[in-house]
C-alpha atoms as a PDB file:
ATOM      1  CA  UNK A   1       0.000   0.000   0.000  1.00  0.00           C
ATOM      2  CA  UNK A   2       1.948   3.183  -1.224  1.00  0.00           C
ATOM      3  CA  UNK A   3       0.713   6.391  -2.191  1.00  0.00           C
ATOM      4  CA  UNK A   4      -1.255   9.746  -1.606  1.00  0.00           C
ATOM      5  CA  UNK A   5      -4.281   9.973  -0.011  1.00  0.00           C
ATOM      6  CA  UNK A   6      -5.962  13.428   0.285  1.00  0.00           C
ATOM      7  CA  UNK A   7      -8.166  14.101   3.316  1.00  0.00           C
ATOM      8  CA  UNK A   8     -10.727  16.688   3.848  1.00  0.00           C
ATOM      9  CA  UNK A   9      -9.828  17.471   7.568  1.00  0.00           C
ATOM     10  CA  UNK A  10     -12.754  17.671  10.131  1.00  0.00           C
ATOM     11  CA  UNK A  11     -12.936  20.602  12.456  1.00  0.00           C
ATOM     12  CA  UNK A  12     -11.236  19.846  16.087  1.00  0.00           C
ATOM     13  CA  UNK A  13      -9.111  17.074  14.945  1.00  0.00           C
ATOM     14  CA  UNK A  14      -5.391  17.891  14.953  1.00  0.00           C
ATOM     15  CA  UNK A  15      -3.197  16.360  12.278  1.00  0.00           C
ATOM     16  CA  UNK A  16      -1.392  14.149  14.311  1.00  0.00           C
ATOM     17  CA  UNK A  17      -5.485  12.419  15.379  1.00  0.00           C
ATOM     18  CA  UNK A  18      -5.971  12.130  11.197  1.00  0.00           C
ATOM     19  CA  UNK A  19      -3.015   9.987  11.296  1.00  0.00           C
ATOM     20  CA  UNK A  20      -3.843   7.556  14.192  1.00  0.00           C
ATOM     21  CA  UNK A  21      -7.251   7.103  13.054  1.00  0.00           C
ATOM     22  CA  UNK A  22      -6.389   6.149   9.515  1.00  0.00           C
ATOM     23  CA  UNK A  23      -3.434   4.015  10.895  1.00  0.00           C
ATOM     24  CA  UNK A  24      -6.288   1.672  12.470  1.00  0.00           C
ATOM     25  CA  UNK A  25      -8.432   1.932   8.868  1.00  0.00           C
ATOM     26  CA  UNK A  26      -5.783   1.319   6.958  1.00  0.00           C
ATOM     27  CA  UNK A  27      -3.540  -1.229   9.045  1.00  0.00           C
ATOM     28  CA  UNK A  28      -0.366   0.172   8.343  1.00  0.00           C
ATOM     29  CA  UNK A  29       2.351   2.583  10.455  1.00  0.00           C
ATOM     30  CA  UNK A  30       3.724   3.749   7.548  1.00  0.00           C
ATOM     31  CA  UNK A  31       1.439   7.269   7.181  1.00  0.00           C
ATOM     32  CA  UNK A  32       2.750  10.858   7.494  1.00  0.00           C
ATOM     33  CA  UNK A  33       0.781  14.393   6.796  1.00  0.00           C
ATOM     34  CA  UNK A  34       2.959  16.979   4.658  1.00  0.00           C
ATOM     35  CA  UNK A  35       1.839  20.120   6.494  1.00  0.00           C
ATOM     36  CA  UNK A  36       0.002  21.257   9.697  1.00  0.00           C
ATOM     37  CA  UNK A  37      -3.800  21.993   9.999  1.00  0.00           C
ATOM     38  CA  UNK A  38      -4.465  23.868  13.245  1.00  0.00           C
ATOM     39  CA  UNK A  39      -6.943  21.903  14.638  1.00  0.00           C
ATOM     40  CA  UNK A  40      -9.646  25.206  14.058  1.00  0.00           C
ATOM     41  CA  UNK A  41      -9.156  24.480  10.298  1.00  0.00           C
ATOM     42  CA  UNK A  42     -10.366  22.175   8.431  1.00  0.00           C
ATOM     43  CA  UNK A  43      -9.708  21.086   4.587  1.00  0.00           C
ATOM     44  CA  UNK A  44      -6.674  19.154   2.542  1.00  0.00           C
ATOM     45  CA  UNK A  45      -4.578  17.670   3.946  1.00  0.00           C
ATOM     46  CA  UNK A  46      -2.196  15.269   2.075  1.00  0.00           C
ATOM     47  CA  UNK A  47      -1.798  11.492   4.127  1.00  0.00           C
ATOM     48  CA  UNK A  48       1.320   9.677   2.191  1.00  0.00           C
ATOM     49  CA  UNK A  49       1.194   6.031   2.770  1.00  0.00           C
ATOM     50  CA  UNK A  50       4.587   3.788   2.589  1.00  0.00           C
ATOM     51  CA  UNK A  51       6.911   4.834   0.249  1.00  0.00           C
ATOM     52  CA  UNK A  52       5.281   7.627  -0.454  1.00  0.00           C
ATOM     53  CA  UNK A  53       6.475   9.264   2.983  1.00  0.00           C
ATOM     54  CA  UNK A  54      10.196   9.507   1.500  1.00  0.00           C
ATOM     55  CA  UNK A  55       8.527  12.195  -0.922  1.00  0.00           C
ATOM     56  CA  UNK A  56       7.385  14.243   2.276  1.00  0.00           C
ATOM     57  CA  UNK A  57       9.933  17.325   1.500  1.00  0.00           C
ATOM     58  CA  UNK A  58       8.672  17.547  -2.261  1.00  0.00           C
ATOM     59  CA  UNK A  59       4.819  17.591  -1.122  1.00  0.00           C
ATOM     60  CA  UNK A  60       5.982  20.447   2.013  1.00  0.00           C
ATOM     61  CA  UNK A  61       7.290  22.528  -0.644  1.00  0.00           C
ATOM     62  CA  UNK A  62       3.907  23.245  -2.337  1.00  0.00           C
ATOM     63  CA  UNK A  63       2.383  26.413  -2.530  1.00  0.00           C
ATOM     64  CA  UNK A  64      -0.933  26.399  -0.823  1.00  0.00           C
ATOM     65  CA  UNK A  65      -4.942  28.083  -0.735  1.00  0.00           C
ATOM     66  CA  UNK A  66      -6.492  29.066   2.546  1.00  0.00           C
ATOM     67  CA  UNK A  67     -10.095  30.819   2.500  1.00  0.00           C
ATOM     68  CA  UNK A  68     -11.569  31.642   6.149  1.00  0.00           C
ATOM     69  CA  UNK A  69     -12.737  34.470   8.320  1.00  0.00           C
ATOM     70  CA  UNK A  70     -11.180  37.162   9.815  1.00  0.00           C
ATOM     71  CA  UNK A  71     -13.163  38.679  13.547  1.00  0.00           C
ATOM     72  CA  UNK A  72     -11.469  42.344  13.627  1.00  0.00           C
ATOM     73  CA  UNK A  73     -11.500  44.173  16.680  1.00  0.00           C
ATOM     74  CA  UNK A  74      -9.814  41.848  19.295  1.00  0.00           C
ATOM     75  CA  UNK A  75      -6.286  40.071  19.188  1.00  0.00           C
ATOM     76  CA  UNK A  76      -5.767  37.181  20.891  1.00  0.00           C
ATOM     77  CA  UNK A  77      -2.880  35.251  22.632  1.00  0.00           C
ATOM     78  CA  UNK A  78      -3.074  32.205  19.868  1.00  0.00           C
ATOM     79  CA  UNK A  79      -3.894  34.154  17.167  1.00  0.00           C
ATOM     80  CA  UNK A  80      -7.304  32.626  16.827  1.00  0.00           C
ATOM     81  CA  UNK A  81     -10.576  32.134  17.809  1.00  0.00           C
ATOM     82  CA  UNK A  82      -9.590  29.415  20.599  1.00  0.00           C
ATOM     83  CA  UNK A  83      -7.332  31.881  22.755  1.00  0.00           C
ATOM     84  CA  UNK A  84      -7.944  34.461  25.630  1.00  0.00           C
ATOM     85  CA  UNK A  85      -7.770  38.277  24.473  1.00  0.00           C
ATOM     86  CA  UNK A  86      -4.638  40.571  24.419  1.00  0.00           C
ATOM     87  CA  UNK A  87      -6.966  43.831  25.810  1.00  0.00           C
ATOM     88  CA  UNK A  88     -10.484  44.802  25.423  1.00  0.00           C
ATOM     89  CA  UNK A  89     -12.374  44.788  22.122  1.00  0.00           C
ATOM     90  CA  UNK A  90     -11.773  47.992  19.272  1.00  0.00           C
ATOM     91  CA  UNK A  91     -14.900  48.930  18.134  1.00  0.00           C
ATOM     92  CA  UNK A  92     -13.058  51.370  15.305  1.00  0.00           C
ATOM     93  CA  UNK A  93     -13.331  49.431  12.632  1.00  0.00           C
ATOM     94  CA  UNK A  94     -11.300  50.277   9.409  1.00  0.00           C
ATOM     95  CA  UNK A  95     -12.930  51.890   5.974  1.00  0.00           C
ATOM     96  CA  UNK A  96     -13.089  49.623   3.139  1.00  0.00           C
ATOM     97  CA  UNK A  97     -10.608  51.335   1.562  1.00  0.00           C
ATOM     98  CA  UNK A  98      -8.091  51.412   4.034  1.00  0.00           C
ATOM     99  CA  UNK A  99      -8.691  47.837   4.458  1.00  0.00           C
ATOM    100  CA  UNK A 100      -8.120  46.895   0.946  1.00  0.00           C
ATOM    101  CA  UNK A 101      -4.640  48.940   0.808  1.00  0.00           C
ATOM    102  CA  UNK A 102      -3.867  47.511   3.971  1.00  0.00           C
ATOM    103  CA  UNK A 103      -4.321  43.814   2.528  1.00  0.00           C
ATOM    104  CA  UNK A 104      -2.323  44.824  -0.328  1.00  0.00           C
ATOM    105  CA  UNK A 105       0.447  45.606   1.456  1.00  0.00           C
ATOM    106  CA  UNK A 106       0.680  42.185   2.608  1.00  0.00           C
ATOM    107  CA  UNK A 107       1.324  40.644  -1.021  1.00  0.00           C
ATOM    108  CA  UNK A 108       4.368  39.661  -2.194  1.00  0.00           C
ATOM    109  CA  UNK A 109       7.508  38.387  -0.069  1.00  0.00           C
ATOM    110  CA  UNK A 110       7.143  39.126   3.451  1.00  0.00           C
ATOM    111  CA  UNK A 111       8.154  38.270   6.647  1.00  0.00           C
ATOM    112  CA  UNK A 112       6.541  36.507   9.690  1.00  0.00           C
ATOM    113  CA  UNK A 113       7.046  35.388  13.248  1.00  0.00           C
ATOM    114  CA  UNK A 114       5.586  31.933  13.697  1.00  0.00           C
ATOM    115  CA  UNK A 115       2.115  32.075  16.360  1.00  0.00           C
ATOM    116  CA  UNK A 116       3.315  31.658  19.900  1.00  0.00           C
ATOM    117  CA  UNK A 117       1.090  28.658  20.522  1.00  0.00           C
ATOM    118  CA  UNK A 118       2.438  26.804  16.884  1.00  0.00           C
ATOM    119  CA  UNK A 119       4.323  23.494  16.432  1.00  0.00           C
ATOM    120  CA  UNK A 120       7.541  25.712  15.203  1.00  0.00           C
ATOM    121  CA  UNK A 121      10.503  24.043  16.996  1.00  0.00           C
ATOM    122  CA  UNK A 122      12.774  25.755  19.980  1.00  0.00           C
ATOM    123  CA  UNK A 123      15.662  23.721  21.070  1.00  0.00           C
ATOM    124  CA  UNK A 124      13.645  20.160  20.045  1.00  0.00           C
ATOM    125  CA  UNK A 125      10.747  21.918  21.853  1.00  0.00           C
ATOM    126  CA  UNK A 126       7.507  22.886  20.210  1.00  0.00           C
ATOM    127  CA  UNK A 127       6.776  26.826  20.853  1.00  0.00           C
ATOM    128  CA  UNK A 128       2.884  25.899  22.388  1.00  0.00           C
ATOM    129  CA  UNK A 129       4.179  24.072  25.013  1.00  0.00           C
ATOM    130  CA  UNK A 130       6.597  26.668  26.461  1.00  0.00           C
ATOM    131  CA  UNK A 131       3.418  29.180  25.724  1.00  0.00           C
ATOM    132  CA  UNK A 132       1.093  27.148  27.735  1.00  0.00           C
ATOM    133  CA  UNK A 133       3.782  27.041  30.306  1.00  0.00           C
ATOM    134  CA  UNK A 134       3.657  30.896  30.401  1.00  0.00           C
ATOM    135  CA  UNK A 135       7.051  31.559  28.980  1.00  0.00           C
ATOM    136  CA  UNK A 136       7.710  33.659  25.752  1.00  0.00           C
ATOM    137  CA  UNK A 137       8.662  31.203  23.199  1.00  0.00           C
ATOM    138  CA  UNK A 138      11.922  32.992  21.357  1.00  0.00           C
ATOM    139  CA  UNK A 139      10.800  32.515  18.117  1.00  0.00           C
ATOM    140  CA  UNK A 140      12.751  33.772  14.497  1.00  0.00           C
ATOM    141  CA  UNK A 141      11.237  35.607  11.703  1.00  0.00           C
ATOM    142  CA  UNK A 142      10.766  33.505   8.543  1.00  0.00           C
ATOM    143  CA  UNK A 143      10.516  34.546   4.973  1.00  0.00           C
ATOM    144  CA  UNK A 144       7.120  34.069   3.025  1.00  0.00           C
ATOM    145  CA  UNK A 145       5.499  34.684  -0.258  1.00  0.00           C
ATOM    146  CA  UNK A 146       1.843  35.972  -0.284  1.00  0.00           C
ATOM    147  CA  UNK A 147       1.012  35.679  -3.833  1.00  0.00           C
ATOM    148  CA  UNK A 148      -2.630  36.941  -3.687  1.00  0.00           C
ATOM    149  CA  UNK A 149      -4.665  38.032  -0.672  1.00  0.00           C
ATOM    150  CA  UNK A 150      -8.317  38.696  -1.698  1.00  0.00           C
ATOM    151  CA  UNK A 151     -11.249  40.131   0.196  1.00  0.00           C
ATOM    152  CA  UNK A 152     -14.010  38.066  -0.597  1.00  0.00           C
ATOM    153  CA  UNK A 153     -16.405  40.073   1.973  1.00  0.00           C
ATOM    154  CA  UNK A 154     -16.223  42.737   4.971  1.00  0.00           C
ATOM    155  CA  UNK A 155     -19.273  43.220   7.045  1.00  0.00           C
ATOM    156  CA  UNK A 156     -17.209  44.684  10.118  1.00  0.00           C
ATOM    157  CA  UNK A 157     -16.110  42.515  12.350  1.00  0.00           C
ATOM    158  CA  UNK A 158     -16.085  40.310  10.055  1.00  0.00           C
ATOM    159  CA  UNK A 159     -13.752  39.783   7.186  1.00  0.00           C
ATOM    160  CA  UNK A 160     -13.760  36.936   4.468  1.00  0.00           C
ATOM    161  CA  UNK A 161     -10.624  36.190   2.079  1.00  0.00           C
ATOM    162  CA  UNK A 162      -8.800  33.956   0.885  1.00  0.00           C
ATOM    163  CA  UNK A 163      -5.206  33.505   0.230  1.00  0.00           C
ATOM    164  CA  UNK A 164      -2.335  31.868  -1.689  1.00  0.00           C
ATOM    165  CA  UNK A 165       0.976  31.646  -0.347  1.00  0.00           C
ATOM    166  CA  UNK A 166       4.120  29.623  -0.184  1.00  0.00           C
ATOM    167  CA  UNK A 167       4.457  26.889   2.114  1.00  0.00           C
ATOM    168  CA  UNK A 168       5.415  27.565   5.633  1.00  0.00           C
ATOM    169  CA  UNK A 169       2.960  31.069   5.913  1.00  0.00           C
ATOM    170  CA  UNK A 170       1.223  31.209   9.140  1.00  0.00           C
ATOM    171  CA  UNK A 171      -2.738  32.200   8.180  1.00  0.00           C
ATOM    172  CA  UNK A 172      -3.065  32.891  12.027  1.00  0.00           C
ATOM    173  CA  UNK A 173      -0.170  35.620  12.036  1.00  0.00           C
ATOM    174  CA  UNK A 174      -1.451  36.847   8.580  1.00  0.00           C
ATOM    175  CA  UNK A 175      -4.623  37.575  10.810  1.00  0.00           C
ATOM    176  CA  UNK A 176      -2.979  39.142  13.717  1.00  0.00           C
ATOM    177  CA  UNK A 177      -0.408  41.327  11.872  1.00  0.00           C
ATOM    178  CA  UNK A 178      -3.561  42.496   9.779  1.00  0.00           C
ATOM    179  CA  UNK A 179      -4.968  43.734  12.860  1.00  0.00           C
ATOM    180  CA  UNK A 180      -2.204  44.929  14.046  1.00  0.00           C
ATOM    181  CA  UNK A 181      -1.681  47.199  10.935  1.00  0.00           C
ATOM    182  CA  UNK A 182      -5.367  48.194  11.136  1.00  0.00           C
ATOM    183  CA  UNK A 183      -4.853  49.142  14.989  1.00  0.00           C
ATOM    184  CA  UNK A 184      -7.848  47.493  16.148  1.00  0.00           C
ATOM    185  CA  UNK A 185      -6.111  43.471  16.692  1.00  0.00           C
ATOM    186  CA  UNK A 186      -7.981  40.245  14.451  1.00  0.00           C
ATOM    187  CA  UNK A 187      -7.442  36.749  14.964  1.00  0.00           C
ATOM    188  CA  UNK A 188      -8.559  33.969  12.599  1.00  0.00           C
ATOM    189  CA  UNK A 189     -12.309  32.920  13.429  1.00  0.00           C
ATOM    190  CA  UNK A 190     -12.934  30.287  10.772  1.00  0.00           C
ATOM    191  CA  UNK A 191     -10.628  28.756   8.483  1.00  0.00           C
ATOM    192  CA  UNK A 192     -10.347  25.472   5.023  1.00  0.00           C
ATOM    193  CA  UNK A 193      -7.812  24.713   3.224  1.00  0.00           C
ATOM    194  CA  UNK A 194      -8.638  24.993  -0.640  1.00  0.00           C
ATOM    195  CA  UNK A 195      -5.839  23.057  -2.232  1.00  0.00           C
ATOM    196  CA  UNK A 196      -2.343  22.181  -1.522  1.00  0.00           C
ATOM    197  CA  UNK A 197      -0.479  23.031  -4.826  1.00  0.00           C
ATOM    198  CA  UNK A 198      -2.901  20.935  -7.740  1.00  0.00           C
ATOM    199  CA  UNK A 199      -4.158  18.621  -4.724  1.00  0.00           C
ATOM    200  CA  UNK A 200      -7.965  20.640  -4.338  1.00  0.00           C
ATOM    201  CA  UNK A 201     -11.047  20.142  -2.067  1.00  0.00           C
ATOM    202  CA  UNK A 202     -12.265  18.311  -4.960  1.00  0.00           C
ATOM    203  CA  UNK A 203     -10.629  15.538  -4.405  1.00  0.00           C
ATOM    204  CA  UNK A 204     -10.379  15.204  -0.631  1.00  0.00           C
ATOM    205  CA  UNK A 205     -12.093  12.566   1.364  1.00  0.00           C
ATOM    206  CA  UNK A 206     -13.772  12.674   4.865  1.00  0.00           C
ATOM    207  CA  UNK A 207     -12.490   9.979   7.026  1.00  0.00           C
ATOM    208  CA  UNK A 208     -16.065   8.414   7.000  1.00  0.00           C
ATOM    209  CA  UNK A 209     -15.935   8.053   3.235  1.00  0.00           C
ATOM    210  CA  UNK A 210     -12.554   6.543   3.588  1.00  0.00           C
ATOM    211  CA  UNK A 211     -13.538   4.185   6.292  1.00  0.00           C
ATOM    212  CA  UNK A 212     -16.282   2.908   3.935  1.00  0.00           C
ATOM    213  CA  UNK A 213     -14.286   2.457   0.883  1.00  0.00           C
ATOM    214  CA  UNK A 214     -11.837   0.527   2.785  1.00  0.00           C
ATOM    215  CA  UNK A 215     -14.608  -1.179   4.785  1.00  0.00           C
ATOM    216  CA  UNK A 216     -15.317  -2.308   0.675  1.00  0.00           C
ATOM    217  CA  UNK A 217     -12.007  -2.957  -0.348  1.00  0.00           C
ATOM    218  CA  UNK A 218     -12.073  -0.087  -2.396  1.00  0.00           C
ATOM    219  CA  UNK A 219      -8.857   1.383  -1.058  1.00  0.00           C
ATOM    220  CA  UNK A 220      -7.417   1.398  -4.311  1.00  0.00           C
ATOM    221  CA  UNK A 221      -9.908   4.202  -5.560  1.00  0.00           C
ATOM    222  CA  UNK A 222      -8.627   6.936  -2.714  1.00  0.00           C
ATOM    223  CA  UNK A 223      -5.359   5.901  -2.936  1.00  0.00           C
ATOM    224  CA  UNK A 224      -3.206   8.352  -5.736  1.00  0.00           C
ATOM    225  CA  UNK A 225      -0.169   5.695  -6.889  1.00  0.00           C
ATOM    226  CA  UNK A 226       3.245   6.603  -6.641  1.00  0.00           C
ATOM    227  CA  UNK A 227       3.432   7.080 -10.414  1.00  0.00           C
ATOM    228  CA  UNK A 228       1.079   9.505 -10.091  1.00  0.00           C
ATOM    229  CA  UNK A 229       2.401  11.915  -7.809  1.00  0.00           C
ATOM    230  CA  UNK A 230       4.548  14.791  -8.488  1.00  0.00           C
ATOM    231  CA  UNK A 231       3.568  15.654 -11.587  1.00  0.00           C
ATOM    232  CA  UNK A 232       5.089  19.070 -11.850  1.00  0.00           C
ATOM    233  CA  UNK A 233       7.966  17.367 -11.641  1.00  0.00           C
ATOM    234  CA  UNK A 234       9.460  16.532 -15.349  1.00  0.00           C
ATOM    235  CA  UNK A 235       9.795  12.292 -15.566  1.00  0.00           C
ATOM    236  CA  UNK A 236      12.784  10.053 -17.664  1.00  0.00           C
ATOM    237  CA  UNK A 237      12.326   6.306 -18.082  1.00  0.00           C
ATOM    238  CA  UNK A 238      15.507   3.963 -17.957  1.00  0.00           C
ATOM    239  CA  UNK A 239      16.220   1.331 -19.989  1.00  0.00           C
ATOM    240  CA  UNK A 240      16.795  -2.067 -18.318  1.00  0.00           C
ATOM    241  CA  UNK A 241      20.329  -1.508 -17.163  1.00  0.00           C
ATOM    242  CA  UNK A 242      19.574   1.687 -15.807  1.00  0.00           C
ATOM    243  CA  UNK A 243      17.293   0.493 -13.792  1.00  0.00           C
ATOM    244  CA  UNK A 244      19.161  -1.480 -11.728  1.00  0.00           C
ATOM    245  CA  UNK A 245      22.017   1.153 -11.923  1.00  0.00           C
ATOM    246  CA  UNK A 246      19.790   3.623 -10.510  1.00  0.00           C
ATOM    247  CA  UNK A 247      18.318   1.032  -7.812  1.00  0.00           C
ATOM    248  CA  UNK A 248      21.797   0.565  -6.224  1.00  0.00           C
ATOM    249  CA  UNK A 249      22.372   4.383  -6.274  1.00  0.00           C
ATOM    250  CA  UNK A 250      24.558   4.918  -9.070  1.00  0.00           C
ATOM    251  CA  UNK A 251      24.944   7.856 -11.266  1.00  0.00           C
ATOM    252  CA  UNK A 252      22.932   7.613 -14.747  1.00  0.00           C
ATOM    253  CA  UNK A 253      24.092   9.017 -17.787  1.00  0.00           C
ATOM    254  CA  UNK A 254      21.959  10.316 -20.965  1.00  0.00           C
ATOM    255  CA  UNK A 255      22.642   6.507 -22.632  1.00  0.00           C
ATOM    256  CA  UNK A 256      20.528   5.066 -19.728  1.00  0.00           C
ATOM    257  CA  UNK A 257      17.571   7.405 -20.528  1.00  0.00           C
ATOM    258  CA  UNK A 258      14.678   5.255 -22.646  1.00  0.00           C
ATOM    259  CA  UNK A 259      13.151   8.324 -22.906  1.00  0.00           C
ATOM    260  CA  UNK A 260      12.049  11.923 -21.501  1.00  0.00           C
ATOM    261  CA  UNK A 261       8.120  13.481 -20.879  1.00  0.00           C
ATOM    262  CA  UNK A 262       8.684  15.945 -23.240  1.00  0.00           C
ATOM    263  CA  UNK A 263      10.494  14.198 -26.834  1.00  0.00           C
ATOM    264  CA  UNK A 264      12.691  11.083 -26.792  1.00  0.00           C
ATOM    265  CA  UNK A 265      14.949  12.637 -28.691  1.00  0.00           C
ATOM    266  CA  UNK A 266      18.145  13.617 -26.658  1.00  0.00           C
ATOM    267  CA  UNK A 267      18.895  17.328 -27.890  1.00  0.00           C
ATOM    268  CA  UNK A 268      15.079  18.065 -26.299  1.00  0.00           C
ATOM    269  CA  UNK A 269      16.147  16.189 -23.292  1.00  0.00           C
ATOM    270  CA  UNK A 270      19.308  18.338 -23.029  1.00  0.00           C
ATOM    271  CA  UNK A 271      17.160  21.398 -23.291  1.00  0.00           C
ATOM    272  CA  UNK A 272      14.750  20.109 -20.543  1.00  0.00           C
ATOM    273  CA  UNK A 273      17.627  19.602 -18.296  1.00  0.00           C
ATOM    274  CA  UNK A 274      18.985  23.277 -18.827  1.00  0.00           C
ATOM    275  CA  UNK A 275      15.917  23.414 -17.147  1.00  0.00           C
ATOM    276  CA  UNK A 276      14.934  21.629 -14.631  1.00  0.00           C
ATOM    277  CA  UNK A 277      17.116  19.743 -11.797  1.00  0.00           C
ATOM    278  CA  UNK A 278      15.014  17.255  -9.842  1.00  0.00           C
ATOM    279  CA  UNK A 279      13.270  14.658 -12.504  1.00  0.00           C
ATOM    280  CA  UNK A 280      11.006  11.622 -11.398  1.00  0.00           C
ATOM    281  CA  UNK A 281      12.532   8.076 -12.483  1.00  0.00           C
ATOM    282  CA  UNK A 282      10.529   5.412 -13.910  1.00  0.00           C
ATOM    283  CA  UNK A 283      11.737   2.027 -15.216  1.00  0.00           C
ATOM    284  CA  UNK A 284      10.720   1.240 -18.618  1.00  0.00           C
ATOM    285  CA  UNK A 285       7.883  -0.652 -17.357  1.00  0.00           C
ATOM    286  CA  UNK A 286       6.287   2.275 -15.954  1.00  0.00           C
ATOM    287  CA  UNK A 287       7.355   2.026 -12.368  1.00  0.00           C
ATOM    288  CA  UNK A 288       8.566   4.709 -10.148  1.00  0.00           C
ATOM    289  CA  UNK A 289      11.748   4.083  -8.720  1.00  0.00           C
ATOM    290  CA  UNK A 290      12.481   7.757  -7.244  1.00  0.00           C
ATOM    291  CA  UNK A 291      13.700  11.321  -7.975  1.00  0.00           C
ATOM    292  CA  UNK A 292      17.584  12.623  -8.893  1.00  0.00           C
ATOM    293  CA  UNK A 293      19.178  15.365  -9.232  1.00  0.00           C
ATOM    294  CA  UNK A 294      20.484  16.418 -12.545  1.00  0.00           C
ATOM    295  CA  UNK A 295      24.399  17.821 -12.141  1.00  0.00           C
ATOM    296  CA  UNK A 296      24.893  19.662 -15.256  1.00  0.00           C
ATOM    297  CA  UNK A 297      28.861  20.075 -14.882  1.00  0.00           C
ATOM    298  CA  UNK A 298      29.365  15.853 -15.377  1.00  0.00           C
ATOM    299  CA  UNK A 299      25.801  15.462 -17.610  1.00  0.00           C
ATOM    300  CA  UNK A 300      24.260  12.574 -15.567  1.00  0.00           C
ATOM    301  CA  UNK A 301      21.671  12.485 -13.005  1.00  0.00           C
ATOM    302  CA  UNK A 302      22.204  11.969  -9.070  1.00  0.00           C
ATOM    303  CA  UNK A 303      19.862   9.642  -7.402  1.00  0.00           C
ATOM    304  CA  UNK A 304      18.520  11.817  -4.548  1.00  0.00           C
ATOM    305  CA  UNK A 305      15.632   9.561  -3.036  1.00  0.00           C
ATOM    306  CA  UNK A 306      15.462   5.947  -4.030  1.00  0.00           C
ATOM    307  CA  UNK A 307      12.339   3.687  -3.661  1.00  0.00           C
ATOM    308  CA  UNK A 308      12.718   0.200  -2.768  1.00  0.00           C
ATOM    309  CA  UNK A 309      11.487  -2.011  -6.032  1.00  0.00           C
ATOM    310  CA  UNK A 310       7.818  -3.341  -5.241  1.00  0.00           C
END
């Protein structure tokens, strides 16, 4: 059982409960998530199943949609709906206008600080549980990329939007920094993931649904195959011999290529790999056998994660 499942998260369940309860449907240990959902949020969240985990950094790195609520007028300690106020509630509430050029000035590459109460790391410690503790977690400012942040409604308090952004943005501190620039506080009062780069709503699966379809032995309909996954990524196919070259974790040159995504003819290929550096690896039988690295000095490709032949 390896692949991509893509779970539409209930409200209240963290993303560390999603895992645990599909570890009992399922029957297997082998399951990791590829990105936090606060446990307020609910929507996709990708579940990779055996060897589909060693692709976790490749799925992190995915841009991602958020659309929620923003309640302006009070700031609170987690940056949500689920924490104590900062002061007493604003009742100035910003114009439209000055709202809109206010979320404007949000777009593009900015900087953050993670949420006190967030699973962001201090010293092998998560930052909530020196927060709960009462202690200021010490926590570094991290670079993100808001690439659109719309209003979708304002009927003060309340805000509706939605957003796209790079992966690792805090939707929480997008909130409270919003407020903060308005000078009246917000905090995140409802709030779905849309889509984790192509993964979408769509395609996501409550765990009830899932539960059935395994109950049915229909697993195999939920479950996205490893040769599916990835597909930004460009693909080559190996002959034979490069196959088992790349399955020991040697070094393939051009001659082991069968063929390329895009043209098997090699000065296409060359022009691809001007391109692009990380390419999936299929045998000439179809099979994913994991990603390398192209090194454009020496002309081959660098095995960088190898799956185990199945």
């Amino acid at each position: 059982m390896h692949g991509l499942i893509i779970v539409d998260k209930p409200k209240g369940w963290t993303s560390h409960d999603v895992i645990l309860h599909l570890r009992k449907i399922l029957g297997t240990k082998k399951i990791g998530h590829t990105g936090t959902l606060d446990p307020l949020a609910t929507g996709v969240l990708l579940i990779t199943i055996g060897q589909a985990t060693r692709l976790f950094p490749f799925f992190c790195s995915l841009d991602k949609t958020y659309s929620g609520e923003i309640r302006l007028g009070i700031a609170t300690e987690t940056y949500d709906s689920e924490g104590h106020p900062l002061g007493p509630e604003c009742f100035n509430f910003p114009s439209e206008k000055k709202l809109r050029e206010a979320v404007k000035s949000f777009e593009g590459h900015i900087t953050q600080l993670p949420p006190p109460f967030s699973a962001k790391k201090i010293n092998g410690q998560a930052a909530f549980r020196l927060a709960r503790k009462g202690l200021s977690p010490q926590l570094k400012p991290i670079k993100v990329t808001i690439h659109r942040f719309l209003i979708l409604d304002y009927s003060p308090p309340l805000l509706k939007f939605e957003v796209e952004c790079s992966s690792g943005t805090y939707i929480r501190t997008l909130a409270h920094d919003l407020g903060q620039r308005l000078g009246c506080g917000g905090h995140i009062s409802q709030l779905r993931r849309l889509a984790v780069g192509y993964y979408t709503e769509e395609e996501a699966y409550p765990l009830e649904k899932i539960k059935e379809m395994v109950k049915k032995e229909q697993s195999a309909r939920i479950i996205k195959p490893l040769e599916t996954l990835l597909p930004h990524l460009p693909a080559i196919w190996l002959d034979e011999a490069g196959s088992k070259e790349f399955l020991h974790g040697s070094k393939i040159t051009f001659e082991r290529v069968a063929r390329a995504n895009l043209s098997p003819d090699q000065p296409k290929l060359v022009r691809l790999v001007i391109e692009k550096d990380t390419f999936r690896i299929f045998s000439s039988e179809g099979g994913l056998l994991g990603l390398a690295t192209f090194i454009p000095e020496n002309r081959y490709f660098q095995p960088r994660i190898v799956l185990k032949a199945s």
